[in-house]
Protein backbone atom coordinates (compact mmCIF):
# COMPACT_ATOMS: atom_id res chain seq x y z
CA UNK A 1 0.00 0.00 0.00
CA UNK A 2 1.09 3.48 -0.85
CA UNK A 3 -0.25 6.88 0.04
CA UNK A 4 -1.17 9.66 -2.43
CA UNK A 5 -0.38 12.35 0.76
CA UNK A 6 2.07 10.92 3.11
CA UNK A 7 2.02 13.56 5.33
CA UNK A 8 -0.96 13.60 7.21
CA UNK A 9 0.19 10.70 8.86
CA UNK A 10 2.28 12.77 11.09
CA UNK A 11 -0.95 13.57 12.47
CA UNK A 12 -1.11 10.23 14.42
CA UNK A 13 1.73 11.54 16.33
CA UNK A 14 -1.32 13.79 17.48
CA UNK A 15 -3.07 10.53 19.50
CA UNK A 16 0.16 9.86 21.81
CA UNK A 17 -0.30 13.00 23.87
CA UNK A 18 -4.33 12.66 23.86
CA UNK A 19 -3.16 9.19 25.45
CA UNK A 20 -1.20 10.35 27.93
CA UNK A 21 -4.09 13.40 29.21
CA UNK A 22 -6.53 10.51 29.29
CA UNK A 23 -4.37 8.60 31.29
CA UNK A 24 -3.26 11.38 33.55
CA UNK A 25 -7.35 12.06 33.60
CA UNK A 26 -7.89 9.03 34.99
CA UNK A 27 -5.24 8.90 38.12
CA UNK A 28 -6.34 12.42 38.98
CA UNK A 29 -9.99 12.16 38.41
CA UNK A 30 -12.39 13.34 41.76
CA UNK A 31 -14.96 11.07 42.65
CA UNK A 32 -18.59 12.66 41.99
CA UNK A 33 -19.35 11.27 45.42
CA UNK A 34 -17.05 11.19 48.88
CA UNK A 35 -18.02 8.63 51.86
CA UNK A 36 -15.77 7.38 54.68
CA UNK A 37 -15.02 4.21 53.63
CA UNK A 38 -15.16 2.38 50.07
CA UNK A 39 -14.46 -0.49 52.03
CA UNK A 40 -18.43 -2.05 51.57
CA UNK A 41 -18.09 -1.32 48.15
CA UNK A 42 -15.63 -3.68 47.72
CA UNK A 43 -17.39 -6.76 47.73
CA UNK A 44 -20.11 -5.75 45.52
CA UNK A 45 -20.28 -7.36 42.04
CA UNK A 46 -18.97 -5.03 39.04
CA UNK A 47 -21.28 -3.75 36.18
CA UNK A 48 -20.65 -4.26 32.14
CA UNK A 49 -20.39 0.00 32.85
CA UNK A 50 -16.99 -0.45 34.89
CA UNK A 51 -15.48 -2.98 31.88
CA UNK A 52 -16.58 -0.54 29.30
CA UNK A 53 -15.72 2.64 30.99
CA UNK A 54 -12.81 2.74 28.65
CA UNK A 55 -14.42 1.73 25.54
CA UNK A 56 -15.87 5.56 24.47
CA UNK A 57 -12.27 7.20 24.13
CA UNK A 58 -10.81 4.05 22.46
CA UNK A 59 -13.47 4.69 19.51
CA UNK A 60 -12.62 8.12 19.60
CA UNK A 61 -8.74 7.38 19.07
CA UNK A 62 -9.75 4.76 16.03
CA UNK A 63 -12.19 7.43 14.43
CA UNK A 64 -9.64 9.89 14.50
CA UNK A 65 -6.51 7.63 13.55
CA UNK A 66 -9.40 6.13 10.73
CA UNK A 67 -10.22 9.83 9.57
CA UNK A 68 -5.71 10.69 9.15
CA UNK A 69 -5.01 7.37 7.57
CA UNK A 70 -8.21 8.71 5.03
CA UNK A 71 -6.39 12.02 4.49
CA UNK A 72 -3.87 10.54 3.42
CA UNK A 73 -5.27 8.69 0.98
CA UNK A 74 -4.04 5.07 0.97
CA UNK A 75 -3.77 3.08 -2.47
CA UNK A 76 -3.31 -0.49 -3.44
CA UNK A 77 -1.05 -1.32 -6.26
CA UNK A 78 -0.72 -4.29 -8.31
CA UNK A 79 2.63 -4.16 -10.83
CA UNK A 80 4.94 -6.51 -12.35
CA UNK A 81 7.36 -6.05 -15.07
CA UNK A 82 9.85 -7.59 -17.13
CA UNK A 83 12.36 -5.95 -19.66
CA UNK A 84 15.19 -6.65 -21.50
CA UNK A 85 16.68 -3.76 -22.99
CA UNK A 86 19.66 -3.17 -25.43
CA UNK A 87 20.07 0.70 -26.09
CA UNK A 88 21.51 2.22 -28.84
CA UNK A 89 24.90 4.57 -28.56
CA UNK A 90 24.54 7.57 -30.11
CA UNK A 91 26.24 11.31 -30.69
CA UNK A 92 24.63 14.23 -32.69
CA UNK A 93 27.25 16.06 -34.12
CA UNK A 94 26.05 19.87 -35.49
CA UNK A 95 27.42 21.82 -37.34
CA UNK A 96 27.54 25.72 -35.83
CA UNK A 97 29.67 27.51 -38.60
CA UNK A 98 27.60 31.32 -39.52
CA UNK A 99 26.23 30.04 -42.38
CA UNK A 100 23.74 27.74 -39.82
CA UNK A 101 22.08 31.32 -39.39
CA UNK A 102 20.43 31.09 -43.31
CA UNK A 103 16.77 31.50 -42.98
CA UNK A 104 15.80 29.11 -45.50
CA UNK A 105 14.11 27.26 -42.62
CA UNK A 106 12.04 29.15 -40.13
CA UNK A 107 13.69 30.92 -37.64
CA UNK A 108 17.06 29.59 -38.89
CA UNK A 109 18.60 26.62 -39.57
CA UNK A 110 20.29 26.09 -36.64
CA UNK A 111 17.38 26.44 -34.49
CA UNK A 112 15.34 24.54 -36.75
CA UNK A 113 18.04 21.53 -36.00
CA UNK A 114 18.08 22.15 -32.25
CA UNK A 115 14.15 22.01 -32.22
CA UNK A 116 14.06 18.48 -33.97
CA UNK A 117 17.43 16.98 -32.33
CA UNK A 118 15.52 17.47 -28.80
CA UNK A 119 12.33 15.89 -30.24
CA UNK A 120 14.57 12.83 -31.30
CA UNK A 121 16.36 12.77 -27.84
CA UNK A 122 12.78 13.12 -25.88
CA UNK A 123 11.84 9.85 -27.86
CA UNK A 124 14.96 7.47 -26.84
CA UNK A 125 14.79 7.25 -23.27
CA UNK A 126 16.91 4.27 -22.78
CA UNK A 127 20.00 5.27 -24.95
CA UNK A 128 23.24 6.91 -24.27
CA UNK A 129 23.47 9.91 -26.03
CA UNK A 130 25.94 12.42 -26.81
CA UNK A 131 26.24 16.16 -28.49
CA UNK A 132 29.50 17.03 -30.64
CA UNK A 133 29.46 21.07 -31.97
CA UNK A 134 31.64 21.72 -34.85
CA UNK A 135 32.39 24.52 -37.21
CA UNK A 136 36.36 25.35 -37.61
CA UNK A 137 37.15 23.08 -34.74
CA UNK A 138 35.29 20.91 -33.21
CA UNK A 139 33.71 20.21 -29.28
CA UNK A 140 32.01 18.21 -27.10
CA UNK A 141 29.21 19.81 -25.72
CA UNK A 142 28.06 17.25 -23.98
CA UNK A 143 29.45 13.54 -23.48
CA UNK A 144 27.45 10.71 -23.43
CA UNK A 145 24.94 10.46 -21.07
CA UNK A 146 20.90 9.05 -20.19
CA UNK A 147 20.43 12.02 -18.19
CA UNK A 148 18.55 13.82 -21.41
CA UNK A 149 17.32 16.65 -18.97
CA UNK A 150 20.76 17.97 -18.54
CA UNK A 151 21.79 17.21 -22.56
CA UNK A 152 18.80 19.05 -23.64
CA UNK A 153 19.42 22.25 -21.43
CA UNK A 154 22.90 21.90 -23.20
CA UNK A 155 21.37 21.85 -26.57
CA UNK A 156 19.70 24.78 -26.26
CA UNK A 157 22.47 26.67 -25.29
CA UNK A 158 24.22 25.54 -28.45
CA UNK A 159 24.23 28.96 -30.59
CA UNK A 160 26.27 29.50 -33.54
CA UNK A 161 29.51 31.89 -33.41
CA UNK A 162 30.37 29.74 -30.21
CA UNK A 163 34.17 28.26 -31.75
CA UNK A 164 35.69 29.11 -34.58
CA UNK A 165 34.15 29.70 -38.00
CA UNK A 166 34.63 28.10 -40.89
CA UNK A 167 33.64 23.99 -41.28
CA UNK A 168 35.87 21.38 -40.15
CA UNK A 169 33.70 18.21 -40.98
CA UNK A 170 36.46 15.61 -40.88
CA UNK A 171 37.22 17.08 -37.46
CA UNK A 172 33.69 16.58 -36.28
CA UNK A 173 33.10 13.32 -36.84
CA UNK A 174 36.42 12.19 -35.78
CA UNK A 175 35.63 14.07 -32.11
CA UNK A 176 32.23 11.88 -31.69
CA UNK A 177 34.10 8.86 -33.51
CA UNK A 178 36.19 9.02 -29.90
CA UNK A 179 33.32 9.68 -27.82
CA UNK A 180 31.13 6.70 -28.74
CA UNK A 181 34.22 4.22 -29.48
CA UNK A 182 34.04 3.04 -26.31
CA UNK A 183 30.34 3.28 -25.39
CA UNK A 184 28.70 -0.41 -23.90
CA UNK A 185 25.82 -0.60 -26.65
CA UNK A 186 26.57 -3.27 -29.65
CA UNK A 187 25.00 -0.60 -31.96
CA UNK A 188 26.94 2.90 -31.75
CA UNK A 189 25.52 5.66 -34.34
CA UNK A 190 26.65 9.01 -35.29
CA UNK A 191 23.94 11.77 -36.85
CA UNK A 192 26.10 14.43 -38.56
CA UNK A 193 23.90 17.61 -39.63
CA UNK A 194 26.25 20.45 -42.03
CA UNK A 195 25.28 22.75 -44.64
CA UNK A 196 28.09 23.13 -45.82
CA UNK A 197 31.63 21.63 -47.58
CA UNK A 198 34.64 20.40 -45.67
CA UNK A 199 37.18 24.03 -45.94
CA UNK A 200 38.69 23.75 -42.36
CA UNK A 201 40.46 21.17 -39.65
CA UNK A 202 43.22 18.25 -39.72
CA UNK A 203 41.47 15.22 -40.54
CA UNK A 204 39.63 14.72 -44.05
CA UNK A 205 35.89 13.11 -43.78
CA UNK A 206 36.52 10.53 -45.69
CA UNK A 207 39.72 9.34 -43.67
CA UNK A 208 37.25 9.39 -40.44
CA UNK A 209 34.20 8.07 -42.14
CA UNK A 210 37.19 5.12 -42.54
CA UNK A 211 38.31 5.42 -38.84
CA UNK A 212 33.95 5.06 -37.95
CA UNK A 213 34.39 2.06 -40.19
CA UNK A 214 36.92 0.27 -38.47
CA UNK A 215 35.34 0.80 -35.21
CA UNK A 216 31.53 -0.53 -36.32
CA UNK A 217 30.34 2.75 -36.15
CA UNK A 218 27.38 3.98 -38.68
CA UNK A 219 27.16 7.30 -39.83
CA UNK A 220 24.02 9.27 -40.65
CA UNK A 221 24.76 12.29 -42.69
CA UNK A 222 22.22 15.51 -43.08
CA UNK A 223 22.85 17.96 -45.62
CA UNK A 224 20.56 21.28 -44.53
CA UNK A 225 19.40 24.06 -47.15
CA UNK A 226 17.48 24.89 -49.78
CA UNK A 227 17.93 24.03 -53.19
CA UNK A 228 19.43 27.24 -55.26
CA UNK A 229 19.50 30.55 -52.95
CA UNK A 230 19.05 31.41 -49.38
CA UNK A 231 19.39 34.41 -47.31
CA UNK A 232 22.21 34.81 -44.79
CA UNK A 233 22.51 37.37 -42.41
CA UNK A 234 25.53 40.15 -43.25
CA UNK A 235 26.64 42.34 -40.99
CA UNK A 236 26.76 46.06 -42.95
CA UNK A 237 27.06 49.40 -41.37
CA UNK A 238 23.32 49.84 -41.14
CA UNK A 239 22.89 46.52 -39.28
CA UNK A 240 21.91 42.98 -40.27
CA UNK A 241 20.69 42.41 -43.78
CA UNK A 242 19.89 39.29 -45.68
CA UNK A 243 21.07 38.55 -48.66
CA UNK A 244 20.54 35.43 -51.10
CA UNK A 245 23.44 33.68 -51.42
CA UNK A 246 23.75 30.15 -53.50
CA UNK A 247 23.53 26.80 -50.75
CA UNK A 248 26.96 24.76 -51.46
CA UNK A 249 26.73 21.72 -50.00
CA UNK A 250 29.49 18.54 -50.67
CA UNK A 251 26.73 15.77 -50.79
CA UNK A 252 29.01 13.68 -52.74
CA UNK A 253 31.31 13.64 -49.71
CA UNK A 254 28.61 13.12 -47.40
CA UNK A 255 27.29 10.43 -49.04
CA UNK A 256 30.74 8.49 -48.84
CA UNK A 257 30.60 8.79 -45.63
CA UNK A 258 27.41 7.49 -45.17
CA UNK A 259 27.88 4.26 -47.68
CA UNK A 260 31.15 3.38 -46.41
CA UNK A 261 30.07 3.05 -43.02
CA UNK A 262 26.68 1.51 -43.91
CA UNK A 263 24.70 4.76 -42.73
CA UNK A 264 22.43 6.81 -45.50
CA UNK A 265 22.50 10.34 -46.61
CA UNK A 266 19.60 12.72 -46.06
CA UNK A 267 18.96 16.49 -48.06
CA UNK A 268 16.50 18.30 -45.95
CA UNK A 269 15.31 21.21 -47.36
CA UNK A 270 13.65 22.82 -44.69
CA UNK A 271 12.25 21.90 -41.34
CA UNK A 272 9.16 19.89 -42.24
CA UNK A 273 11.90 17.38 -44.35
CA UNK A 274 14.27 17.48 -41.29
CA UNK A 275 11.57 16.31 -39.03
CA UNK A 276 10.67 13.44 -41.73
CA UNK A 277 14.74 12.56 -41.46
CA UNK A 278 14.84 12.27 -37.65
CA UNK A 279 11.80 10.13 -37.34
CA UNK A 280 13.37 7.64 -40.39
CA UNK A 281 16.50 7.75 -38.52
CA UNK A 282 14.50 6.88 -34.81
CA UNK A 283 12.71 3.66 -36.87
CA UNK A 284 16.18 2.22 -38.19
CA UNK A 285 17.76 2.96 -34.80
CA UNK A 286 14.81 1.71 -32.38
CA UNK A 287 16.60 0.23 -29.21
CA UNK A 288 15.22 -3.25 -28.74
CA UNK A 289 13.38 -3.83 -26.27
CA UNK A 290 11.33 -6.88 -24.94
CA UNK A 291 8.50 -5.61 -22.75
CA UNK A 292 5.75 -7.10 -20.37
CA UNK A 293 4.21 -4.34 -17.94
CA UNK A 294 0.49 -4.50 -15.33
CA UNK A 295 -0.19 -1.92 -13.26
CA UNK A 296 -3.23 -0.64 -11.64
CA UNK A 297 -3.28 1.54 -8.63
CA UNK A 298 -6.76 1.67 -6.89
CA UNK A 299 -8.17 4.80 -4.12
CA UNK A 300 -8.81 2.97 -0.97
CA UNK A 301 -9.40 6.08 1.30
CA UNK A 302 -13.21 5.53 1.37
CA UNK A 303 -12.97 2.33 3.72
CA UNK A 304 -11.13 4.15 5.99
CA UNK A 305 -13.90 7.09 5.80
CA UNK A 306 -16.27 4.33 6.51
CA UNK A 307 -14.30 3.00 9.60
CA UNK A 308 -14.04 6.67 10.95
CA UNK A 309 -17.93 6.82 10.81
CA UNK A 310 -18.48 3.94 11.92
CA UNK A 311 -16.28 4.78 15.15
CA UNK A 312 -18.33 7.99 15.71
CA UNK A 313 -21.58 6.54 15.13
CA UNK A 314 -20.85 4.06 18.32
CA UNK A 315 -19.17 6.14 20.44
CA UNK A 316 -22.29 8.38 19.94
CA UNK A 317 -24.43 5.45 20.18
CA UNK A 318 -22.70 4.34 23.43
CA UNK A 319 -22.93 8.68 25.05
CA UNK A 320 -26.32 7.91 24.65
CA UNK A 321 -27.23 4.63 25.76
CA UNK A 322 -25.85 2.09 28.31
CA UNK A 323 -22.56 4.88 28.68
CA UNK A 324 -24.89 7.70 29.48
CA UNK A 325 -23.91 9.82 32.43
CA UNK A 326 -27.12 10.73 34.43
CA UNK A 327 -26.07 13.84 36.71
């Protein structure tokens, strides 16, 4: 048994010291009546009245210890489970370089991504999941973890302009090739979201999508942006304008990387597609998971409401009947 409101039961505490005045009630009490001697008395035969003399305050006590336990509202629970679960290793790796700012997806892409990765991460409970940032360099935001509360408020504090500009691919998936190598899961996966081409960093993509290879690691690539133009934000002397600018993405490349570590390339062209990508990616990664669950939780305050009255109802049976003090 559980209670919905544990703490009304420090009430009870309440009945010790009502115990103890009773008690001190009864060693103290004057006798309605003073003779010389009791000493005739003695003799005499005792009454049901001087066995139940006690009987009015112990219903008292029980209706009011009925009437906490009530409060408190005591339910029964019937649960079993079994599960077998084997989660799934994985590490989003974003790309943060300026040109993430592009509002060819609404408010930009990079918020558009955030929005979608924390969906993804909301639906995968069970696995261990990690968030690389790259643009010129590359850095782990957050290592891998199943404490998504704390990896979400870490996503959204993800904001482009945070390292180095410029987009160091190669060096982003080689950072969350090191992070997951190790992980406990049989499956490890890697997401990598870019709009853009490999310009920046020491390692080539290709030469990690090998290194991912080696280790058993597949690789999801996202290319982001529209087809043809979209506007960036410039900086100009009159503030932020937007300007069209033509979307350059190395798809070829990111498809290597995909194939030749038995992942598959994605275009999203704006946020509806993205969403689409995540929830394809979520059915081919779906951690396993063998499941048998019953639970029902039932309100059993009422019999305890019932006992309370009950209680009452004799004790004010009892006041008024055989118990009845006659002055």
């Amino acid at each position: 048994m559980i209670f919905a409101n544990p703490a009304y039961l420090w009430l009870l505490l309440l009945l010790v010291p009502a115990i103890l005045w009773y008690i001190l009630k009864q060693q103290k009490g004057n006798a309605s009546m003073e003779v010389s001697s009791t000493s005739p008395f003695e003799e005499m035969p005792r009454s049901y009245k001087y066995y139940l003399r006690h009987v009015r305050f112990a219903l008292e006590l029980a209706a009011a210890a009925s009437l906490i336990v009530a409060l408190a509202r005591p339910q029964s629970t019937d649960s079993w489970t079994s599960r077998s679960t084997e989660g799934v290793d994985i590490v989003l790796t974003l790309d943060i370089s300026t040109s993430m700012l592009a509002r060819d997806f609404n408010p930009s892409r990079v918020d558009a991504a955030k929005d979608v990765a924390a969906q993804f991460i909301s639906g995968r409970p069970y696995d261990n999941i990690g968030l690389v940032i790259f643009a010129g360099e590359s850095f782990t935001m957050c290592p891998m973890t199943t404490d998504h509360a704390a990896l979400l408020n870490l996503l959204r504090d993800v904001e482009c302009g945070m390292i180095e500009d410029m987009t160091a691919i190669g060096d982003g998936l080689a950072t969350a090739i090191s992070r997951i190598k190790d992980g406990p899961a049989k499956s490890k996966t890697i997401i990598l979201l870019t709009d853009g081409t490999n310009n920046a960093g020491d390692i080539a993509p290709v030469t990690a999508a090998d290194i991912a290879r080696t280790f058993g690691i597949r690789v999801y690539t996202i290319g982001v942006g529209t087809k043809g133009m979209a506007p960036y934000p410039v900086q100009t002397p009159y503030g932020i304008e937007y300007r069209n600018y033509p979307v350059e993405i190395d798809e070829v490349t990111l498809d290597q990387i995909a194939v030749k570590t038995g992942g598959k390339y994605f275009r999203a062209t704006d946020k509806g597609a993205l969403k689409n990508i995540f929830s394809e990616i979520d059915k081919m990664e779906k951690t396993k998971l063998s499941v048998t669950e019953y639970s029902r939780r039932e309100e059993e305050f009422m019999i305890w409401a019932v006992f309370a009255l009950i209680f009452l109802s004799l004790d004010i049976l009892l006041r008024n009947t055989i118990l009845k003090n006659i002055p």
